[in-house]
C-alpha atoms as a PDB file:
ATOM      1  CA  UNK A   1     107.864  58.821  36.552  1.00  0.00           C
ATOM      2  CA  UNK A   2     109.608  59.239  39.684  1.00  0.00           C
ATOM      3  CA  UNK A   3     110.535  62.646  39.017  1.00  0.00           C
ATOM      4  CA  UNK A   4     107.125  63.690  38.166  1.00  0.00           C
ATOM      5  CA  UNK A   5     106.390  61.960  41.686  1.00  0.00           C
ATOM      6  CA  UNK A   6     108.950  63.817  43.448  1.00  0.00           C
ATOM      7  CA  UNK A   7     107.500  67.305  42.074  1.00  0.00           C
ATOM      8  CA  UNK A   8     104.292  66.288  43.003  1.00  0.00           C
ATOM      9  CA  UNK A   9     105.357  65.640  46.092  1.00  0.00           C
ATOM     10  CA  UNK A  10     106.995  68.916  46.287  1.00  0.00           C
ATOM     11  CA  UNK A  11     104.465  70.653  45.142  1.00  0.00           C
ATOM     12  CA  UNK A  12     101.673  69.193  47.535  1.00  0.00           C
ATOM     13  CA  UNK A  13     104.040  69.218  50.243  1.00  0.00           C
ATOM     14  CA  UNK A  14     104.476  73.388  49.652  1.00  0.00           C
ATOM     15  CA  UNK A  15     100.445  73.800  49.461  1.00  0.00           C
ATOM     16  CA  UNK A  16      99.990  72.018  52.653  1.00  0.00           C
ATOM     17  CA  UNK A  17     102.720  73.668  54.777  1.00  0.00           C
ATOM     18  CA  UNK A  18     102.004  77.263  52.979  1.00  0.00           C
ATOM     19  CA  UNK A  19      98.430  76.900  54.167  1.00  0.00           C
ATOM     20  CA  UNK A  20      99.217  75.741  57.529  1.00  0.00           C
ATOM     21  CA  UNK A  21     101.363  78.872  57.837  1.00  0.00           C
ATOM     22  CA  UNK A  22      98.337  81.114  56.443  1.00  0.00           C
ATOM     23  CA  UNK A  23      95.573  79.183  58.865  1.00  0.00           C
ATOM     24  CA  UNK A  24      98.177  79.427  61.903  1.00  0.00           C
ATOM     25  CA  UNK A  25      98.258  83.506  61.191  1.00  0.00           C
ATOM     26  CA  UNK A  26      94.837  84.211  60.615  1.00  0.00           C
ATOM     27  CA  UNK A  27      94.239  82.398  64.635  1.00  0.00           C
ATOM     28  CA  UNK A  28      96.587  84.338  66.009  1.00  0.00           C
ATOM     29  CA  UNK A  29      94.466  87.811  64.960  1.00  0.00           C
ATOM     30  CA  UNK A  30      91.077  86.138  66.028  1.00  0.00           C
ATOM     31  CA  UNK A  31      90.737  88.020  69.153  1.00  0.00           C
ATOM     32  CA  UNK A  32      89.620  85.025  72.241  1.00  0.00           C
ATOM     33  CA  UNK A  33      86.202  84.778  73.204  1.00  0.00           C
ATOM     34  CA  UNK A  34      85.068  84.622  77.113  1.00  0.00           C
ATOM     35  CA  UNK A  35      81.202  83.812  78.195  1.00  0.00           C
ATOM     36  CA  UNK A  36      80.254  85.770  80.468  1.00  0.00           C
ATOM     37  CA  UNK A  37      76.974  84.943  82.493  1.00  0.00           C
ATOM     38  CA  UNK A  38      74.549  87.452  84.251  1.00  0.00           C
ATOM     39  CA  UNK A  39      72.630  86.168  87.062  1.00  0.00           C
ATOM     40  CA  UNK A  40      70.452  87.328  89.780  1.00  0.00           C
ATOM     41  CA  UNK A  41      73.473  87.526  92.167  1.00  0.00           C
ATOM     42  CA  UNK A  42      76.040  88.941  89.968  1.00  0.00           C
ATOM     43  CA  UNK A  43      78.370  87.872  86.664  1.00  0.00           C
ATOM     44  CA  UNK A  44      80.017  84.512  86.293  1.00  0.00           C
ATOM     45  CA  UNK A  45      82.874  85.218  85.959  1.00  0.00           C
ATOM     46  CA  UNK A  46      83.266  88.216  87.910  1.00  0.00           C
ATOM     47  CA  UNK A  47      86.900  88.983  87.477  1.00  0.00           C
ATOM     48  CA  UNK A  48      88.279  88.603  84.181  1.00  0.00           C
ATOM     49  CA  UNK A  49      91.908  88.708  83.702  1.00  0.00           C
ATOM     50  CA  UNK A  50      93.574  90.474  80.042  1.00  0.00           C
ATOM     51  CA  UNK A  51      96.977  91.401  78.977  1.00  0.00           C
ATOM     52  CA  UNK A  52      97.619  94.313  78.082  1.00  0.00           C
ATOM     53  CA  UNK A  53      97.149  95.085  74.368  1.00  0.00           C
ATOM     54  CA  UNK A  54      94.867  91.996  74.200  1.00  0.00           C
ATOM     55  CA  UNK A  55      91.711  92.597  72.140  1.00  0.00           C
ATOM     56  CA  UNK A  56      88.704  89.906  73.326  1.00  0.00           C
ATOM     57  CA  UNK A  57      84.966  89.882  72.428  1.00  0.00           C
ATOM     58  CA  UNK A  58      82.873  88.808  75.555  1.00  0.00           C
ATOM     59  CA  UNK A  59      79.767  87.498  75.099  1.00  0.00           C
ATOM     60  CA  UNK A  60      77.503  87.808  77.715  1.00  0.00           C
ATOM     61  CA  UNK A  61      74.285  86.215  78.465  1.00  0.00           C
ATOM     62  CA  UNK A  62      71.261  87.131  81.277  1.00  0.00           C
ATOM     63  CA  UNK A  63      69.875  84.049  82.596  1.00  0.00           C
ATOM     64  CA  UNK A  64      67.207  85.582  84.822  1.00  0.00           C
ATOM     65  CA  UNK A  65      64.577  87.527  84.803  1.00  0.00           C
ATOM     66  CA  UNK A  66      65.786  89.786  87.274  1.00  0.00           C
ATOM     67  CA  UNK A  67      65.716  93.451  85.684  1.00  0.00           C
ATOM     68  CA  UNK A  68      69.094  94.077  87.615  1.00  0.00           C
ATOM     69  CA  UNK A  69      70.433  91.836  85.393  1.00  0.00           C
ATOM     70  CA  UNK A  70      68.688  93.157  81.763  1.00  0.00           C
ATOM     71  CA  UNK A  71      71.843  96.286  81.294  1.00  0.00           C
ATOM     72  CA  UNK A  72      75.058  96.104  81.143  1.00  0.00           C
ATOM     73  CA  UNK A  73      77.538  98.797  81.126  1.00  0.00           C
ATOM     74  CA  UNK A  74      81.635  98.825  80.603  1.00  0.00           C
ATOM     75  CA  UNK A  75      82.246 102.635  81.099  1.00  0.00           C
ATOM     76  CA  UNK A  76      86.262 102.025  81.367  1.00  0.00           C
ATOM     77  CA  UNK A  77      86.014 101.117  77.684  1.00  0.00           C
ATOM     78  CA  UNK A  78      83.764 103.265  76.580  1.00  0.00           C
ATOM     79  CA  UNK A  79      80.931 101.232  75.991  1.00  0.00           C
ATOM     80  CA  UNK A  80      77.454 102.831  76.882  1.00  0.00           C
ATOM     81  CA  UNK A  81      74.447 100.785  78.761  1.00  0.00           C
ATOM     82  CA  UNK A  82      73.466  98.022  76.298  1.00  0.00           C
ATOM     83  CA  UNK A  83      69.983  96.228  77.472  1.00  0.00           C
ATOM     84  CA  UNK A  84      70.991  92.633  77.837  1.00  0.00           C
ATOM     85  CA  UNK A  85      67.867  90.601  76.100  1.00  0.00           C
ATOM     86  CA  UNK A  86      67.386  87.487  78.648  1.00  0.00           C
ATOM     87  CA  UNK A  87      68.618  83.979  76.879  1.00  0.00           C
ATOM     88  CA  UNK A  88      70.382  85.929  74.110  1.00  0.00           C
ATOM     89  CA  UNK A  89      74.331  86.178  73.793  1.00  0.00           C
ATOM     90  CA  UNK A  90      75.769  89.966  73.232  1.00  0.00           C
ATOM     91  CA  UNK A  91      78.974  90.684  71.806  1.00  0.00           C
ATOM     92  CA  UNK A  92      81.475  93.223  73.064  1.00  0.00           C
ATOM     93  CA  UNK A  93      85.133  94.139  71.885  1.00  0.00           C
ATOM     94  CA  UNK A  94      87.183  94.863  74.870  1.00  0.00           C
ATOM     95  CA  UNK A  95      90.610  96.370  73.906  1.00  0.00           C
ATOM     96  CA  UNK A  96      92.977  95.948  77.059  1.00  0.00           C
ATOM     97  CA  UNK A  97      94.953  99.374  76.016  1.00  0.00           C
ATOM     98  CA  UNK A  98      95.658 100.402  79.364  1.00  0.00           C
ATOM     99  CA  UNK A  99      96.967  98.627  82.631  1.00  0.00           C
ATOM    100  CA  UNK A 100      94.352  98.437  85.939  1.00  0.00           C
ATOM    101  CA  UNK A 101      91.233  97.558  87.483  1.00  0.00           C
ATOM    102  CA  UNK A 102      87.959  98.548  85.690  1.00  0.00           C
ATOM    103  CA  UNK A 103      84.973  98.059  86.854  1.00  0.00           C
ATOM    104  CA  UNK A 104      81.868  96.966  84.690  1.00  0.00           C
ATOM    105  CA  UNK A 105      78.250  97.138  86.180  1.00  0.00           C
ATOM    106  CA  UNK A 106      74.550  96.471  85.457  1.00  0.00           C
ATOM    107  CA  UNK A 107      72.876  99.498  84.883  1.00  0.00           C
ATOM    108  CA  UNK A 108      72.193  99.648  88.637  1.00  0.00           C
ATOM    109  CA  UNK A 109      75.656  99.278  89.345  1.00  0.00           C
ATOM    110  CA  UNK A 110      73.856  96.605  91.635  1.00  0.00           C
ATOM    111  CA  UNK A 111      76.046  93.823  90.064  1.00  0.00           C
ATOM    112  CA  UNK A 112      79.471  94.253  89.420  1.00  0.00           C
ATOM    113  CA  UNK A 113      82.290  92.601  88.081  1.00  0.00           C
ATOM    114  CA  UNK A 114      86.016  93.432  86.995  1.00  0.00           C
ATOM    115  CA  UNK A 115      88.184  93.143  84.173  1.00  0.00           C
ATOM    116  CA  UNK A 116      92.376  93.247  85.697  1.00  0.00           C
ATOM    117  CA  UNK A 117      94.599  94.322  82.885  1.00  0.00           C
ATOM    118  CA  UNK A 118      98.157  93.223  83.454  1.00  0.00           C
ATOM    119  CA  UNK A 119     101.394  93.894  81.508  1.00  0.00           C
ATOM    120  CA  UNK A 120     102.314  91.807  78.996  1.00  0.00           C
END
């Protein structure tokens, strides 16, 4: 009986530690996810700060009815104007690649905001 228990033990013991090692890996690849907020007097936040070779998704919202606000554009990262829908969260995939400053704009280039790529 108690070496049935120990194998058991062993057993359960692997499982739990092999899928703590498989859970721990697949976070690692999630890339992080940063709200960004469009208002009437610019993005919140306006500087975002990456490493490079960092892949995020930001998802950014318009809060106001101001048609400043209603496009965004991320031309650095080749992402065309995309209308921003007002009270409804759009995704982007921002792949740090290279090291700088880029800007990213409304489609007015009214309100801006940056995204500061540093080395590793």
């Amino acid at each position: 009986m108690k070496i049935i228990n120990l194998y058991l033990g062993l057993i359960l013991g692997s499982l739990f530690l092999t899928g703590g090692v498989f859970l721990h890996n697949n976070h690692i690849d999630e890339p992080r996810i940063i709200q960004v907020t469009a208002l009437a007097n610019g993005y919140d936040p306006a500087k975002i700060t990456l490493k490079k070779g960092e892949t995020v998704k930001l998802v950014v919202t318009r809060k106001t009815d101001s048609m400043c606000a209603a496009k965004i554009k991320f031309p650095d990262f080749g992402i065309p104007t995309t209308d921003l829908p007002k009270d409804k969260p759009v995704t982007f995939t921002i792949k740090a690649d290279k090291k700088g400053t880029f800007k990213f704009t409304c489609g007015m280039n009214m309100l801006k905001g940056t995204i500061v790529v540093s080395e590793k």
